[in-house]
Structures are given as structure tokens and as C-alpha cells.
PDB file of N, CA and C in Angstrom:
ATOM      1  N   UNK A   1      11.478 -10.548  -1.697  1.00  0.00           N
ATOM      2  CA  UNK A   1      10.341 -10.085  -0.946  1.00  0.00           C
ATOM      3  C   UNK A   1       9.118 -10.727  -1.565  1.00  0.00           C
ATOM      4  N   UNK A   2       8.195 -11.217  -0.793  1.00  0.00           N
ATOM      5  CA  UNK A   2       6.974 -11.900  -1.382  1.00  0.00           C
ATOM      6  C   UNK A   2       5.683 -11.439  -0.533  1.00  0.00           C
ATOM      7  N   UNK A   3       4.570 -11.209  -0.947  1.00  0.00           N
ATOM      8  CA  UNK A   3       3.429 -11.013  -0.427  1.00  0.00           C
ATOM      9  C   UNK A   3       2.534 -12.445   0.084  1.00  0.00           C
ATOM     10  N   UNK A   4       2.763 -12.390   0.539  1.00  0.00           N
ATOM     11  CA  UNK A   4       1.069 -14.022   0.775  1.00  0.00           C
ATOM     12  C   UNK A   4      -0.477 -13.456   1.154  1.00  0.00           C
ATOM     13  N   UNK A   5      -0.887 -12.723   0.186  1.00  0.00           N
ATOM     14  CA  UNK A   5      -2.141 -12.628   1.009  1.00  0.00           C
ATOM     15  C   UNK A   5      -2.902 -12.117  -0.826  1.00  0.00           C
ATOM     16  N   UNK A   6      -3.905 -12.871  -0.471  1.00  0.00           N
ATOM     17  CA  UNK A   6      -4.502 -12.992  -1.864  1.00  0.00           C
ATOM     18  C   UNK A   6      -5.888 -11.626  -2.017  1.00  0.00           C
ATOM     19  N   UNK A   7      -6.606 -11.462  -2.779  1.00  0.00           N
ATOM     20  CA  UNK A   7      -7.574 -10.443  -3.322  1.00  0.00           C
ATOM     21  C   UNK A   7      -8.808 -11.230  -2.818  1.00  0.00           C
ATOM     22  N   UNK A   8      -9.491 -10.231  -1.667  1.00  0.00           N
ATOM     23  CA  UNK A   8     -10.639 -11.231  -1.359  1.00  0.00           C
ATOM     24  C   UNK A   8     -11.661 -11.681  -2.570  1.00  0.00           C
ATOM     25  N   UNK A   9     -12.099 -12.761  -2.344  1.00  0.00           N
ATOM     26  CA  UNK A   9     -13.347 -13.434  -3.668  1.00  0.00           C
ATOM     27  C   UNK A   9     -14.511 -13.479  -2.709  1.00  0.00           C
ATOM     28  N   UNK A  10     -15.480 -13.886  -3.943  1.00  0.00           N
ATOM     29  CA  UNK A  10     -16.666 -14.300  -3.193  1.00  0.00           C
ATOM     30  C   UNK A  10     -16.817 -15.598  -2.278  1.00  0.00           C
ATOM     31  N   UNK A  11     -15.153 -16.710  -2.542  1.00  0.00           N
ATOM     32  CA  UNK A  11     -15.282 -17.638  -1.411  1.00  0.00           C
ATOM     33  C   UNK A  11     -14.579 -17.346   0.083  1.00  0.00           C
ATOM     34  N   UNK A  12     -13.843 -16.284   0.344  1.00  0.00           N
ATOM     35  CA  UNK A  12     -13.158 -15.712   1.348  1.00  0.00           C
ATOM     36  C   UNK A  12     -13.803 -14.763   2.349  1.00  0.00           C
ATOM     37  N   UNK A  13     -14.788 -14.204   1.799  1.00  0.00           N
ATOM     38  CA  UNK A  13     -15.550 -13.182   2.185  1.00  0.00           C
ATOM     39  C   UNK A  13     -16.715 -13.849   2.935  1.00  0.00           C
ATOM     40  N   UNK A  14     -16.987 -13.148   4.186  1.00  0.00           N
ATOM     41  CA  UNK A  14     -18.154 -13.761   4.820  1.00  0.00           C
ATOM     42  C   UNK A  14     -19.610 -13.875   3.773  1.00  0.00           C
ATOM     43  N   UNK A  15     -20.240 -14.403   4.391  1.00  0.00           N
ATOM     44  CA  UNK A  15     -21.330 -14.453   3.244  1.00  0.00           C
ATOM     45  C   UNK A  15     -22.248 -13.485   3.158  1.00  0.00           C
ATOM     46  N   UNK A  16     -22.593 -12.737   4.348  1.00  0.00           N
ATOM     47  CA  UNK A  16     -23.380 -11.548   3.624  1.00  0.00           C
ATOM     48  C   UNK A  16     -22.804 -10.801   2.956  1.00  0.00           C
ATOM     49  N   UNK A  17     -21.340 -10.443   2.448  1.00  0.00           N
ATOM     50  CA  UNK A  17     -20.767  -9.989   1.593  1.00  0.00           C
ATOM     51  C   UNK A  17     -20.591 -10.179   0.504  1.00  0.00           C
ATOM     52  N   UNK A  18     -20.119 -11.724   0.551  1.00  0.00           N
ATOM     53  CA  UNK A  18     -19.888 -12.638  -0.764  1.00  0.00           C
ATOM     54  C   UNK A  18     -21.345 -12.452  -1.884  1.00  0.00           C
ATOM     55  N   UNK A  19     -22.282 -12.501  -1.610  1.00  0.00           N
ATOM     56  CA  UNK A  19     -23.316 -12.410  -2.378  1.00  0.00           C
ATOM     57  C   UNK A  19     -23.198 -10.827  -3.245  1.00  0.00           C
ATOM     58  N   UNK A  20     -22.847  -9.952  -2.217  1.00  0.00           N
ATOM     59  CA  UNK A  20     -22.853  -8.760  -3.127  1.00  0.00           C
ATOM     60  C   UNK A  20     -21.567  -8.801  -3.952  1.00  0.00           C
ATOM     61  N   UNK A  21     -20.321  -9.302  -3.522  1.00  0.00           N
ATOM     62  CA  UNK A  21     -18.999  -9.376  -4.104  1.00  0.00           C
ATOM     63  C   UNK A  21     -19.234 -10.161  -5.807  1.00  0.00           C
ATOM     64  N   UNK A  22     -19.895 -10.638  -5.759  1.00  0.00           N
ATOM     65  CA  UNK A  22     -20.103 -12.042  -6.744  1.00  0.00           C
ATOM     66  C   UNK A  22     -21.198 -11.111  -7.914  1.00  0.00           C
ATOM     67  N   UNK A  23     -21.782 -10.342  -7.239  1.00  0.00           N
ATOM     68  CA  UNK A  23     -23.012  -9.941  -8.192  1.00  0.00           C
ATOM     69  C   UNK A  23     -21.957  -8.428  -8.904  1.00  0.00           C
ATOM     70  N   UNK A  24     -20.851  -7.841  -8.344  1.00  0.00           N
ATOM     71  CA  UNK A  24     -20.356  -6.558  -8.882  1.00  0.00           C
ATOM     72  C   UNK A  24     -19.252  -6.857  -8.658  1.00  0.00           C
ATOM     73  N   UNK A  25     -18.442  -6.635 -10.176  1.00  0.00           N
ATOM     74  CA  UNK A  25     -17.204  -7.135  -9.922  1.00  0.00           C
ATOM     75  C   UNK A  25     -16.452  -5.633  -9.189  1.00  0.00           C
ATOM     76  N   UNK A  26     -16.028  -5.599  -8.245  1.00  0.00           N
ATOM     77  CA  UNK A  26     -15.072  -4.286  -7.928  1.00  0.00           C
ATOM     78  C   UNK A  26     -14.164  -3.787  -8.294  1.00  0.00           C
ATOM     79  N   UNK A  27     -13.519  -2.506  -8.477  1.00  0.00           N
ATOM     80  CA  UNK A  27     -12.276  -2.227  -9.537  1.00  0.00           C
ATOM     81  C   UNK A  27     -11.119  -2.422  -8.133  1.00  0.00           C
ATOM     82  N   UNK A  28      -9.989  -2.632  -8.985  1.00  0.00           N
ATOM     83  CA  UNK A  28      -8.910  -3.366  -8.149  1.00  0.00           C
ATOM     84  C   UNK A  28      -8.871  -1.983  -7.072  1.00  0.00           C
ATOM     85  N   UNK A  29      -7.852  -2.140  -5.738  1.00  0.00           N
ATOM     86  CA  UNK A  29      -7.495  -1.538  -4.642  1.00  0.00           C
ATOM     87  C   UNK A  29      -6.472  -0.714  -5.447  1.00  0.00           C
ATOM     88  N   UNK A  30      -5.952   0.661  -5.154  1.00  0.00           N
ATOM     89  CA  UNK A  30      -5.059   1.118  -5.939  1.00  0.00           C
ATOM     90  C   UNK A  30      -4.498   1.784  -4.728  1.00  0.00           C
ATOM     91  N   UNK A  31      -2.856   1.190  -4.699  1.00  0.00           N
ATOM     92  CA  UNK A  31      -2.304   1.239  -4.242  1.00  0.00           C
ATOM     93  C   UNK A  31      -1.048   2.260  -4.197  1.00  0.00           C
ATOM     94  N   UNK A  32      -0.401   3.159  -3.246  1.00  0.00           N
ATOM     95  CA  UNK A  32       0.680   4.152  -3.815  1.00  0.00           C
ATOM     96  C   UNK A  32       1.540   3.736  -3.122  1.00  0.00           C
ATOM     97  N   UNK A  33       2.718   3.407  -3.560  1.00  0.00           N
ATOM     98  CA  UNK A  33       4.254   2.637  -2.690  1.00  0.00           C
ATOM     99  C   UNK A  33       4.728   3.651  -2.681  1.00  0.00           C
ATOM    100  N   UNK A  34       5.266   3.877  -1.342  1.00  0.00           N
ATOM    101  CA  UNK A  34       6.238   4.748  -1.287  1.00  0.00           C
ATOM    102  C   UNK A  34       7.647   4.128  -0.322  1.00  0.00           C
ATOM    103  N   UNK A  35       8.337   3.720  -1.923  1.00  0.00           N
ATOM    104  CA  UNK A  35       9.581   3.227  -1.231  1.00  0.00           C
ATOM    105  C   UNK A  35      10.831   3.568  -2.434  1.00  0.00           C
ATOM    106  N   UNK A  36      12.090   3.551  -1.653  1.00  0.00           N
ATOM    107  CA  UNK A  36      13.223   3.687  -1.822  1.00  0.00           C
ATOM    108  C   UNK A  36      13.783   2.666  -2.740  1.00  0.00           C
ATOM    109  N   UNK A  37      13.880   2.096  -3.090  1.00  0.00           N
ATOM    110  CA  UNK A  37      14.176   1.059  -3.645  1.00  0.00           C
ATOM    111  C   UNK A  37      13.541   0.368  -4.869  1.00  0.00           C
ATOM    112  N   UNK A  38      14.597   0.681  -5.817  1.00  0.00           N
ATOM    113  CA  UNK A  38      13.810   0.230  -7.335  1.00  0.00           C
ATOM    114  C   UNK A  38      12.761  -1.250  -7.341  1.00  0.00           C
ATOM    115  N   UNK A  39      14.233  -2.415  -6.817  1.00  0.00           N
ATOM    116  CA  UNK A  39      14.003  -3.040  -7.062  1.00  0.00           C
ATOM    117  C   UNK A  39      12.690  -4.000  -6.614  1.00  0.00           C
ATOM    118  N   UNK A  40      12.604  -3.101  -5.132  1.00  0.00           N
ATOM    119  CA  UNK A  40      11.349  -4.029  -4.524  1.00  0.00           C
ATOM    120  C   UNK A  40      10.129  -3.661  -4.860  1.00  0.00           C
ATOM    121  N   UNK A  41      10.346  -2.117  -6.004  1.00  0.00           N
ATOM    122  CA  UNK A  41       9.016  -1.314  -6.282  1.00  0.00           C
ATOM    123  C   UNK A  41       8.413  -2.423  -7.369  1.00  0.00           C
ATOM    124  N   UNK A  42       9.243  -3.058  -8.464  1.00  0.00           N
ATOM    125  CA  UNK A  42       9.226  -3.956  -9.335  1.00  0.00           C
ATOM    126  C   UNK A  42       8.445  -5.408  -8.380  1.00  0.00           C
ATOM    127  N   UNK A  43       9.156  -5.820  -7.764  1.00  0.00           N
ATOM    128  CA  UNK A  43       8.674  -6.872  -6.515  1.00  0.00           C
ATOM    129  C   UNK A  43       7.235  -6.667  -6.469  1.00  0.00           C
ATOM    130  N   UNK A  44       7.476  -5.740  -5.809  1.00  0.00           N
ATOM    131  CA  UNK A  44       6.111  -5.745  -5.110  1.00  0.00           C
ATOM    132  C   UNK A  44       5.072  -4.942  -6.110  1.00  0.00           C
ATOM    133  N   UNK A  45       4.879  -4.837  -7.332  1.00  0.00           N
ATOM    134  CA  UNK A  45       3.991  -4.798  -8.219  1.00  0.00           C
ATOM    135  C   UNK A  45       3.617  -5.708  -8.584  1.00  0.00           C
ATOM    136  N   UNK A  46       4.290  -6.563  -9.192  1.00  0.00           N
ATOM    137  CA  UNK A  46       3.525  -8.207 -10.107  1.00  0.00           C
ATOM    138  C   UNK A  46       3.240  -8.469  -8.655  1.00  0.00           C
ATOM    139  N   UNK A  47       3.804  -8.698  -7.599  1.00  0.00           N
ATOM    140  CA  UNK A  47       3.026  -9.391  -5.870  1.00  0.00           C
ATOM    141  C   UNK A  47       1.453  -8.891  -6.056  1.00  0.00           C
ATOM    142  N   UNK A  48       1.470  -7.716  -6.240  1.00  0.00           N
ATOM    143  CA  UNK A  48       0.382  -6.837  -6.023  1.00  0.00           C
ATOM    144  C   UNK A  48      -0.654  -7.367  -7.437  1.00  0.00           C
ATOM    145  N   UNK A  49      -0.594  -7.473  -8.267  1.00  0.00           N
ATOM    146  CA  UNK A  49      -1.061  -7.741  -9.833  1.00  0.00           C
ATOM    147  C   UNK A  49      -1.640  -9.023  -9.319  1.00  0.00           C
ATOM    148  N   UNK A  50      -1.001  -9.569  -8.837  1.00  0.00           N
ATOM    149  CA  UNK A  50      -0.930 -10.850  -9.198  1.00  0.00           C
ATOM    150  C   UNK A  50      -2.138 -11.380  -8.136  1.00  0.00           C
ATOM    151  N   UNK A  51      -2.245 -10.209  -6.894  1.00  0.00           N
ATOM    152  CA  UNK A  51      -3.734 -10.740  -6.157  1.00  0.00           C
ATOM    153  C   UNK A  51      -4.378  -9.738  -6.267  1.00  0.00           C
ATOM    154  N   UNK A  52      -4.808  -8.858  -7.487  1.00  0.00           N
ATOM    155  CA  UNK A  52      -5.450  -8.112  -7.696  1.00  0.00           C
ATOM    156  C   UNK A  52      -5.618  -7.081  -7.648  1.00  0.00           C
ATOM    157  N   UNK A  53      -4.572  -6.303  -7.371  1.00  0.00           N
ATOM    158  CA  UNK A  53      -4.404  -5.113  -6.822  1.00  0.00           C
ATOM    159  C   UNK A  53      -3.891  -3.981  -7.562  1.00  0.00           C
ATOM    160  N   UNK A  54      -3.644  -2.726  -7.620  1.00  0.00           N
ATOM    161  CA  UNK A  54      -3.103  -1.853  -8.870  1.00  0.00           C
ATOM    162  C   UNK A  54      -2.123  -1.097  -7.908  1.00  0.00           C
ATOM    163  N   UNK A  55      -0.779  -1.163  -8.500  1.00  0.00           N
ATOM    164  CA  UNK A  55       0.070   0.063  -7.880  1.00  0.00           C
ATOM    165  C   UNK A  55       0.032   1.143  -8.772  1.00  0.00           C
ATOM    166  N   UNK A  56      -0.516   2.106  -8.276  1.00  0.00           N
ATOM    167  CA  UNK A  56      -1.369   3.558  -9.208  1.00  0.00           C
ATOM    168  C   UNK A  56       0.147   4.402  -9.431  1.00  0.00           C
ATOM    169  N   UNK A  57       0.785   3.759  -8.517  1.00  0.00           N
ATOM    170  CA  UNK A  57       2.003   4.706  -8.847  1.00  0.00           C
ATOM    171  C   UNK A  57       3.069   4.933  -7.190  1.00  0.00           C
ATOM    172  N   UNK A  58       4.591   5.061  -7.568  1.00  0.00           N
ATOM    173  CA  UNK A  58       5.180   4.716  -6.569  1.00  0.00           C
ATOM    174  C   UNK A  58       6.226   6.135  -6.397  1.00  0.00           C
ATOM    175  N   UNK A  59       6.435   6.484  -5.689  1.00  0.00           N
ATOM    176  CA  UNK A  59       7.565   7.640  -5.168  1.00  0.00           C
ATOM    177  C   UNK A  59       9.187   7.247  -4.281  1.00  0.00           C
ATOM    178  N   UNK A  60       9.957   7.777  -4.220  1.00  0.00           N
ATOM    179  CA  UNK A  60      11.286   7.191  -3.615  1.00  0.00           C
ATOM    180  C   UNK A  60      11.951   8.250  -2.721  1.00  0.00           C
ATOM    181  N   UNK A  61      11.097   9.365  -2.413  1.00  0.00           N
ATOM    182  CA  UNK A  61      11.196   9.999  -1.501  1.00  0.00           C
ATOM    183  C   UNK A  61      10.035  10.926  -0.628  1.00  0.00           C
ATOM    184  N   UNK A  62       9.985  10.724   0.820  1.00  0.00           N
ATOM    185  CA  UNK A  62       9.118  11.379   1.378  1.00  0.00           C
ATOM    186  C   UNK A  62       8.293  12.411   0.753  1.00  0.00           C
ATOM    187  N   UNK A  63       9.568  13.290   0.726  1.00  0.00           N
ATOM    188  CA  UNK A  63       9.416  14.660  -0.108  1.00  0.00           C
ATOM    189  C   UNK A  63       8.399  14.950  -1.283  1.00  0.00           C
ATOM    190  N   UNK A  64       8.145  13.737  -1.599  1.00  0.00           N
ATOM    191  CA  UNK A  64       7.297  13.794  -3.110  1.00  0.00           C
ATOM    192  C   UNK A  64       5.414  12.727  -2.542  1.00  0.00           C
ATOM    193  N   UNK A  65       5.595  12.361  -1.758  1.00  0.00           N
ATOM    194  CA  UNK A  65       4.674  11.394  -1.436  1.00  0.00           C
ATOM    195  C   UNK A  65       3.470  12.584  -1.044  1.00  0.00           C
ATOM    196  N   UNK A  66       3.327  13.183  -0.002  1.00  0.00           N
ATOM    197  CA  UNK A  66       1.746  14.204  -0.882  1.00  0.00           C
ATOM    198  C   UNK A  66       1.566  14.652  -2.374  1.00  0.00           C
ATOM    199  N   UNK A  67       2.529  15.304  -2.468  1.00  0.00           N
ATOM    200  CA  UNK A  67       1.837  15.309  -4.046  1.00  0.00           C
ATOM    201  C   UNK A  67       1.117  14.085  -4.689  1.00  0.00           C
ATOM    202  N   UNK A  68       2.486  13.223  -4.654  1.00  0.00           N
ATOM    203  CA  UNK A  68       1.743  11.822  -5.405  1.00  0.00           C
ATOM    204  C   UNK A  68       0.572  11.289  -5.267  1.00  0.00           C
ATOM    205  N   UNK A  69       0.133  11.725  -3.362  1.00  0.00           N
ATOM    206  CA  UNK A  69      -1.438  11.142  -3.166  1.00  0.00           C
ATOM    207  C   UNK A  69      -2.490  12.001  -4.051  1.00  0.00           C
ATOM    208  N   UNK A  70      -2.013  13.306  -3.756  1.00  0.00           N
ATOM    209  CA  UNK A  70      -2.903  14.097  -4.306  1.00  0.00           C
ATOM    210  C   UNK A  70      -3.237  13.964  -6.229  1.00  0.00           C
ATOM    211  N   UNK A  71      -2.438  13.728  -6.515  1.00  0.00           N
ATOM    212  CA  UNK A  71      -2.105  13.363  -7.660  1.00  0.00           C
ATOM    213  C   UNK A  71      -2.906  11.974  -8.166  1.00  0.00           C
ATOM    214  N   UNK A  72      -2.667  11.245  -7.693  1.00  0.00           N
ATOM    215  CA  UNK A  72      -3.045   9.516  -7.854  1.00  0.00           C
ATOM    216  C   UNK A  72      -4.371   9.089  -7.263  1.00  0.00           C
ATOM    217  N   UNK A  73      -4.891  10.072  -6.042  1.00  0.00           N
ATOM    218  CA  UNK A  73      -5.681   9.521  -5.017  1.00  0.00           C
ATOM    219  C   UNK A  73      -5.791   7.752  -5.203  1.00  0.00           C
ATOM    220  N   UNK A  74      -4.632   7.313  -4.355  1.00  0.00           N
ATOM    221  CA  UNK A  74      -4.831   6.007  -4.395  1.00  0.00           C
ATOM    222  C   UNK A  74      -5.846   5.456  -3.049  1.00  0.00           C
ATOM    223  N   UNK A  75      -6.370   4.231  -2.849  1.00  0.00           N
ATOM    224  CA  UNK A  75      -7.165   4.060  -1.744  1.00  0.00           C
ATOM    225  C   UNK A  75      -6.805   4.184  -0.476  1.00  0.00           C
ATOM    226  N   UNK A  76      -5.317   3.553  -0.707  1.00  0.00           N
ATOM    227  CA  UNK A  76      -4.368   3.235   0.427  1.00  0.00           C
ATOM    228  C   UNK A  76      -2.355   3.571  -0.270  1.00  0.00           C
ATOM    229  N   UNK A  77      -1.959   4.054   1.323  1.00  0.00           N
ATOM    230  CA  UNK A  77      -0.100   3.869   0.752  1.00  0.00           C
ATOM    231  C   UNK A  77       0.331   2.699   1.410  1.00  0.00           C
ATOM    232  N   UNK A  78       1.094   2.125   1.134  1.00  0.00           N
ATOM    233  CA  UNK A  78       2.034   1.491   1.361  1.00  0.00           C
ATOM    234  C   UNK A  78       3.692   1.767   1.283  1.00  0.00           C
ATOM    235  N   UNK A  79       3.874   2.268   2.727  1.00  0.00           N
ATOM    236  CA  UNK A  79       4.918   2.862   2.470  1.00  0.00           C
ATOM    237  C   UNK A  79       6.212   2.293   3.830  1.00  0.00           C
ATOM    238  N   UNK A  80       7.042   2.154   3.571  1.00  0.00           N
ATOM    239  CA  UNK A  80       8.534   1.928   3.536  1.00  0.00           C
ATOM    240  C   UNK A  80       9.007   2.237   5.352  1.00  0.00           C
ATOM    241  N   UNK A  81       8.625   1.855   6.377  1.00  0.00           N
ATOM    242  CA  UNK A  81       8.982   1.670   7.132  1.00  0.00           C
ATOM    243  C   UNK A  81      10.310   2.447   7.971  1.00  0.00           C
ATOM    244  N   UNK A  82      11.422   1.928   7.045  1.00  0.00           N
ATOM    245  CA  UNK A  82      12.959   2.436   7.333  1.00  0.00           C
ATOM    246  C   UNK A  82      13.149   3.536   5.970  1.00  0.00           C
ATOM    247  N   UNK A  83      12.121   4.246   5.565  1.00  0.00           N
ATOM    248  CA  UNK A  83      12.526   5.254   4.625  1.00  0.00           C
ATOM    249  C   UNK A  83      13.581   6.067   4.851  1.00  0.00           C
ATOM    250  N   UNK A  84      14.503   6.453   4.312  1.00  0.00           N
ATOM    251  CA  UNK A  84      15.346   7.770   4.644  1.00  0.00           C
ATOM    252  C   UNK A  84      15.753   7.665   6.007  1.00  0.00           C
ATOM    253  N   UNK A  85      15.644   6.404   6.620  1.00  0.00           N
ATOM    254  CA  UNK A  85      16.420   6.250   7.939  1.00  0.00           C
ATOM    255  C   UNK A  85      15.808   7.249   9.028  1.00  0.00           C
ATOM    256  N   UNK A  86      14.285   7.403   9.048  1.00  0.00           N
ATOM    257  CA  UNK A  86      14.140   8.626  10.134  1.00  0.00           C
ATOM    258  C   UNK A  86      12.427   8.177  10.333  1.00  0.00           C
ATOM    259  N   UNK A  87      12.075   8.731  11.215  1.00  0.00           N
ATOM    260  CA  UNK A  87      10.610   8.525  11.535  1.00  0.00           C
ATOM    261  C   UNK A  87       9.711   9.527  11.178  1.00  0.00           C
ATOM    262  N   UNK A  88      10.259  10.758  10.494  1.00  0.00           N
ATOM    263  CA  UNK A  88       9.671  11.168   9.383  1.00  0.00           C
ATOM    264  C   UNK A  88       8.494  10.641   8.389  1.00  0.00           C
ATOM    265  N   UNK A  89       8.172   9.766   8.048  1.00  0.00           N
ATOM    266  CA  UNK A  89       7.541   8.920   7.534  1.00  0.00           C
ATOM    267  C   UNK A  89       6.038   8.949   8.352  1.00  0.00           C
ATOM    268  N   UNK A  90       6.146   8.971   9.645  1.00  0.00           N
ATOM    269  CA  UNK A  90       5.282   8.858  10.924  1.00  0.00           C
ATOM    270  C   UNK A  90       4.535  10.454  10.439  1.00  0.00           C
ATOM    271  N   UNK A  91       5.446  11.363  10.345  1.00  0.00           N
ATOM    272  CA  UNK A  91       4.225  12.789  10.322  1.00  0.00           C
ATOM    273  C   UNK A  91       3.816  12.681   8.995  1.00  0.00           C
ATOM    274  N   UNK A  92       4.393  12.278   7.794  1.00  0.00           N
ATOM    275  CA  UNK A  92       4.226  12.377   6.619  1.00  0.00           C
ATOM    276  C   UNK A  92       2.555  11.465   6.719  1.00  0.00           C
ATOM    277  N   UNK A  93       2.697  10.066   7.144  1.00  0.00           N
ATOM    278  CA  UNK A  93       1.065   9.472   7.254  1.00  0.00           C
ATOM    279  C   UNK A  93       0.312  10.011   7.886  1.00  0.00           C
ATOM    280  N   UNK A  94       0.276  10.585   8.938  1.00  0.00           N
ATOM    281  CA  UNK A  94      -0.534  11.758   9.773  1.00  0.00           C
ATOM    282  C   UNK A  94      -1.063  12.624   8.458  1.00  0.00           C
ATOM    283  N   UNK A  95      -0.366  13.166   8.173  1.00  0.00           N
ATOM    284  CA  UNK A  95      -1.083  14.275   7.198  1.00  0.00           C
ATOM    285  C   UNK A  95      -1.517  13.781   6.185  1.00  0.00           C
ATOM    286  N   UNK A  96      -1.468  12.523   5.593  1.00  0.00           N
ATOM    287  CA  UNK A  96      -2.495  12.014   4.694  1.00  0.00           C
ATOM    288  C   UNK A  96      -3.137  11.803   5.030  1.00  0.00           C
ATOM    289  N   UNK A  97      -3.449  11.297   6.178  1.00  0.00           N
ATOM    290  CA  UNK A  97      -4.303  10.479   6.991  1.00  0.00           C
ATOM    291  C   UNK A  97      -5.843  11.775   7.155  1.00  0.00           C
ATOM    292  N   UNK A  98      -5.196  12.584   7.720  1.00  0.00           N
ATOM    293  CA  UNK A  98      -5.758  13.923   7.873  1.00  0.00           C
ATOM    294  C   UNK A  98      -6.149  14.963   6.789  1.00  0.00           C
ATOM    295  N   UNK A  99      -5.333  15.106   5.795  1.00  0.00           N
ATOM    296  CA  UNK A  99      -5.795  15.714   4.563  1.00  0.00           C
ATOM    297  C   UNK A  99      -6.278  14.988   4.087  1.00  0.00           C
ATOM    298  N   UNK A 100      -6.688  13.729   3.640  1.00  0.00           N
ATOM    299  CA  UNK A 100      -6.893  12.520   2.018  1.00  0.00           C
ATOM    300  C   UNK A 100      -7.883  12.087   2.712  1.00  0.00           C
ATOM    301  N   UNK A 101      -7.888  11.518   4.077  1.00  0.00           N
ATOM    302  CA  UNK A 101      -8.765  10.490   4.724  1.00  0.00           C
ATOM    303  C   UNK A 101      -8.205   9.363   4.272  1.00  0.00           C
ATOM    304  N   UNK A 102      -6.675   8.744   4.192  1.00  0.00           N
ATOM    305  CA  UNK A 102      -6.410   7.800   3.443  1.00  0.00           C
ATOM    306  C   UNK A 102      -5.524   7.043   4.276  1.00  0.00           C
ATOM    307  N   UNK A 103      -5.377   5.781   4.451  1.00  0.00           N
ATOM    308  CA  UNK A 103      -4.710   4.900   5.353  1.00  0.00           C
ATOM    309  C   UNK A 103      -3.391   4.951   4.907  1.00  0.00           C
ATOM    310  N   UNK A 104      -2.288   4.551   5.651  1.00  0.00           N
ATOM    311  CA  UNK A 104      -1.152   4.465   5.923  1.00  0.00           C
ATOM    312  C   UNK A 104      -0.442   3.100   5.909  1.00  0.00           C
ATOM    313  N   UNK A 105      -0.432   1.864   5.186  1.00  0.00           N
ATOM    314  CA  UNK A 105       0.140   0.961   5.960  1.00  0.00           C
ATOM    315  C   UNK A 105       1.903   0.964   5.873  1.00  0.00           C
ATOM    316  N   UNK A 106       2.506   0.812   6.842  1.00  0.00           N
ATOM    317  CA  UNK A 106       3.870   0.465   6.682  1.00  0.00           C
ATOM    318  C   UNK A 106       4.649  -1.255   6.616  1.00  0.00           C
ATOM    319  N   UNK A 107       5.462  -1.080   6.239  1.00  0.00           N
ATOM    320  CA  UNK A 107       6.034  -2.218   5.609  1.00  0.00           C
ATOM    321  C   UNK A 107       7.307  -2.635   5.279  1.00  0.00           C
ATOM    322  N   UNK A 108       8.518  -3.495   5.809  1.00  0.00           N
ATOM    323  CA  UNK A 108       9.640  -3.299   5.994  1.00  0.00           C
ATOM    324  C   UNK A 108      10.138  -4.975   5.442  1.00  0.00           C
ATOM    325  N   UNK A 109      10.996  -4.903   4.845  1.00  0.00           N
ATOM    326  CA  UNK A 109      11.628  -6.393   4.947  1.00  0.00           C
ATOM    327  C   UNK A 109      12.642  -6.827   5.941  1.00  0.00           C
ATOM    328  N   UNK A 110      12.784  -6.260   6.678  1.00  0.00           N
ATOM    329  CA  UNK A 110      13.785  -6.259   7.889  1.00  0.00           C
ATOM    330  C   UNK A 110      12.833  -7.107   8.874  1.00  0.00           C
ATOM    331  N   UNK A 111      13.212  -8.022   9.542  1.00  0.00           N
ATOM    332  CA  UNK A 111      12.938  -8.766  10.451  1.00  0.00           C
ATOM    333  C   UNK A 111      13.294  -8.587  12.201  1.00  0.00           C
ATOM    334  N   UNK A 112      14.417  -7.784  12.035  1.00  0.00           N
ATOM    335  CA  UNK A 112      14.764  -7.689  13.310  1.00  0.00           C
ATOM    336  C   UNK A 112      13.722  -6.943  14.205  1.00  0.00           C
ATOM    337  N   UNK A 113      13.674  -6.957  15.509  1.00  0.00           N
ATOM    338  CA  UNK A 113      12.790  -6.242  16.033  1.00  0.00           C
ATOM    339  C   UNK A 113      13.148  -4.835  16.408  1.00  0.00           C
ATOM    340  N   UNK A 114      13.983  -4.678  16.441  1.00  0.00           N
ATOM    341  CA  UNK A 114      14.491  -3.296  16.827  1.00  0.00           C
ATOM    342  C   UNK A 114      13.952  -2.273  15.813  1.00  0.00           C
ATOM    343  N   UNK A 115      14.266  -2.605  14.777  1.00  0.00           N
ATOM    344  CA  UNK A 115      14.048  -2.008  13.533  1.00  0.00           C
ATOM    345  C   UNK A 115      12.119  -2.081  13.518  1.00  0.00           C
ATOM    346  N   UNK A 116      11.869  -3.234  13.674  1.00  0.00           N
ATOM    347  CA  UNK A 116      10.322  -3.060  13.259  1.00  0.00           C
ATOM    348  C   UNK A 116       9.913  -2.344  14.519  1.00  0.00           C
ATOM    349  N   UNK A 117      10.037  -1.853  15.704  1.00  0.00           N
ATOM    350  CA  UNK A 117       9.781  -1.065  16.540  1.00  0.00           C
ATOM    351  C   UNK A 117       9.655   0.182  16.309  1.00  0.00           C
TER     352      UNK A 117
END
């Protein structure tokens, strides 16, 4: 699994931004994974490190992922798509979304479309 998308700079950023980006350095995005899987939690940390980003901390079941926000207040989750095989996952971001004020992105290494549907 690989990420391609880098930590915006002051040359990526439009320019009325870039000027303020350049003058304050920002503390990294802190990120909460919520996925199943050891190995991609490992993956996708140095991915994450590596364009600037902090995984504040990661969970491997639904069940535990509010607490963890509440716990971590990370900026954003990143969480697991085909978790636990159920769309569960769908009310679980709702209610962060709604309690935290905190975004949801999902994320799958599966390619097929069925699945990313």
C-alpha cells in the first residue's frame, strides 16, 4: 500500500496562502486510523511521516474508535472502508462527524468497484 500525495509547502499552496504557510511553520495533521490490519497500520504510518503527517494513534475495531477520537482528538480519521465487513463504519463517521465536528475519510486497498461502492 503506498500513499502519493505529499504535505502541502509553501510551493504547492496558492499564493495567498503560501506567504502565511512560509512565515508559521504548522504542527503536523494528526491523524486517527482506524483499521484492521496490523500490517497496513505500520504502512501507512512512515507513508504518513514521511509527508508530514502524525498518526496520533490507530484502533482495530469500530467498537473502540469514539473513544479513541475522544481520547486523541485527532484532526481527521482515516478509516478502513471494508472494516468488519459491514457498513457500520457509515453510522460510526456520522457520529463523529456530529459529536467531534471531525471528518471521516475512508480508504480501502481493494480496487474492485463493487467493493469501493
Amino acid at each position: 500500500m503506498s500513499l502519493h500525495t505529499a504535505a502541502p509547502t509553501a510551493e504547492t499552496l496558492p499564493p495567498q496562502l503560501a506567504a502565511g504557510a512560509a512565515a508559521q511553520p504548522q504542527p503536523a495533521l494528526r491523524i486517527l486510523l482506524v483499521e484492521e490490519r496490523v500490517f497496513n497500520v505500520g504502512a501507512l504510518r512512515q507513508a504518513l511521516a514521511e509527508c508530514g503527517y502524525l498518526l496520533c494513534g490507530s484502533v482495530q475495531r469500530l467498537a473502540d474508535t469514539l473513544g479513541a477520537v475522544a481520547e486523541q482528538r485527532p484532526n481527521v480519521v482515516m478509516m478502513d472502508a471494508q472494516l468488519e465487513r459491514t457498513r457500520a463504519g457509515l453510522a460510526v463517521a456520522d457520529e463523529i462527524r456530529t459529536r467531534f465536528g471531525i471528518g471521516v475519510m475512508f480508504v480501502t486497498a481493494r480496487s474492485d468497484v463493487p467493493a469501493v461502492n
